[in-house]
Protein backbone atom coordinates (compact mmCIF):
# COMPACT_ATOMS: atom_id res chain seq x y z
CA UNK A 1 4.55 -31.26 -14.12
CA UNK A 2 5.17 -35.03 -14.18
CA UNK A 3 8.64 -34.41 -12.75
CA UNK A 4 7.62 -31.73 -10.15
CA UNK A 5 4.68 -34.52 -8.67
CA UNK A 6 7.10 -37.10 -8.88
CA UNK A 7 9.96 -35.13 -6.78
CA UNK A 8 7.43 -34.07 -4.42
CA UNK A 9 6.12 -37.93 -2.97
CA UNK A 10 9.84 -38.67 -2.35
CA UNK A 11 10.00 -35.59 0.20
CA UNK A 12 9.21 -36.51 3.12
CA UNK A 13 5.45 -36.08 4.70
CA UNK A 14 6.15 -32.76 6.60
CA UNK A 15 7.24 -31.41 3.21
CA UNK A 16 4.52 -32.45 1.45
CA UNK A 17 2.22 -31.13 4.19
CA UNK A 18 3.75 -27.83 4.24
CA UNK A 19 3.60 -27.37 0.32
CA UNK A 20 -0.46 -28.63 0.58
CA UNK A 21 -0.71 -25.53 2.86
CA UNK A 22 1.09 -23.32 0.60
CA UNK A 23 -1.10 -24.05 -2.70
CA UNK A 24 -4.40 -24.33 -0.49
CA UNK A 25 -3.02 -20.71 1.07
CA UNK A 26 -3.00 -19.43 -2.18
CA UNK A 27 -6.04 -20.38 -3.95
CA UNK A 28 -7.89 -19.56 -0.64
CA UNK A 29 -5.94 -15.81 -1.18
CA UNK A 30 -7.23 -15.84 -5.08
CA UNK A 31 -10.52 -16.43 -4.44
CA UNK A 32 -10.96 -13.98 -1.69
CA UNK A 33 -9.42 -11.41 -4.66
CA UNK A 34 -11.89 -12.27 -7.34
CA UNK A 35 -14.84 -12.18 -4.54
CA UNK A 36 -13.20 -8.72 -3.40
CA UNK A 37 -13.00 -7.76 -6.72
CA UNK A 38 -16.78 -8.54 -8.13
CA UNK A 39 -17.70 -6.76 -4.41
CA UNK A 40 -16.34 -3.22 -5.66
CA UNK A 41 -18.89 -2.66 -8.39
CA UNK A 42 -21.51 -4.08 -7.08
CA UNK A 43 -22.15 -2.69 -3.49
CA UNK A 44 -21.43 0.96 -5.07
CA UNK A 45 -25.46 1.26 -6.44
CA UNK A 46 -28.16 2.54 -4.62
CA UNK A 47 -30.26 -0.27 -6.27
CA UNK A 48 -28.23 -2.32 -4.37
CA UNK A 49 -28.38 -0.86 -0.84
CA UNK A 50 -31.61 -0.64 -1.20
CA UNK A 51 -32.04 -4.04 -1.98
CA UNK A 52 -29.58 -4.70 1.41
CA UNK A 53 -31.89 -2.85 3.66
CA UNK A 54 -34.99 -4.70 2.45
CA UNK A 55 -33.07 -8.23 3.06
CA UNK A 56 -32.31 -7.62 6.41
CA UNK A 57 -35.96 -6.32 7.34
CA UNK A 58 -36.91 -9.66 9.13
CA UNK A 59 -33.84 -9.51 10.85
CA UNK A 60 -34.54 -6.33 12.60
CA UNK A 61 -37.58 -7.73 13.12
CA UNK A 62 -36.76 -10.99 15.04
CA UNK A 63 -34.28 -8.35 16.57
CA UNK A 64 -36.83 -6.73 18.18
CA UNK A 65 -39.11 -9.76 19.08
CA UNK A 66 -35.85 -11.01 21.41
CA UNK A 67 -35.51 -7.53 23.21
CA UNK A 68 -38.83 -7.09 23.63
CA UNK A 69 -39.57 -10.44 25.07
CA UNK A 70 -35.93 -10.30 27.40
CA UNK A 71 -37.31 -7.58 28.94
């Protein structure tokens, strides 16, 4: 690893800017997996929609508060 760092500050900036990209690129592309991933099981359950529609409730209610007063 020593070697790899050490090769990599005697590139040039743009190189080292472009390989930043690539490893930030990737974990960015990992996480989204695992988040993806934990999603699957979880939005499945009717607990869990259920639980959905009750979070959004005051959101359908400011929702209608706007309209109603825009009108």
């Amino acid at each position: 690893m020593k070697k790899v760092i050490h090769h990599l500050r005697n590139q040039p900036e743009d190189v080292r800017r472009h390989v930043l990209h690539l490893i930030t690129f990737s974990c960015a592309v990992i996480l989204l997996l695992f988040w993806v991933y934990s999603l699957g099981t979880d939005l499945a359950k009717p607990e869990t929609k259920e639980s959905i529609k009750e979070d959004l409730a005051p959101f359908k209610l400011l929702k209608e508060n706007v309209i109603s007063t825009t009108k």
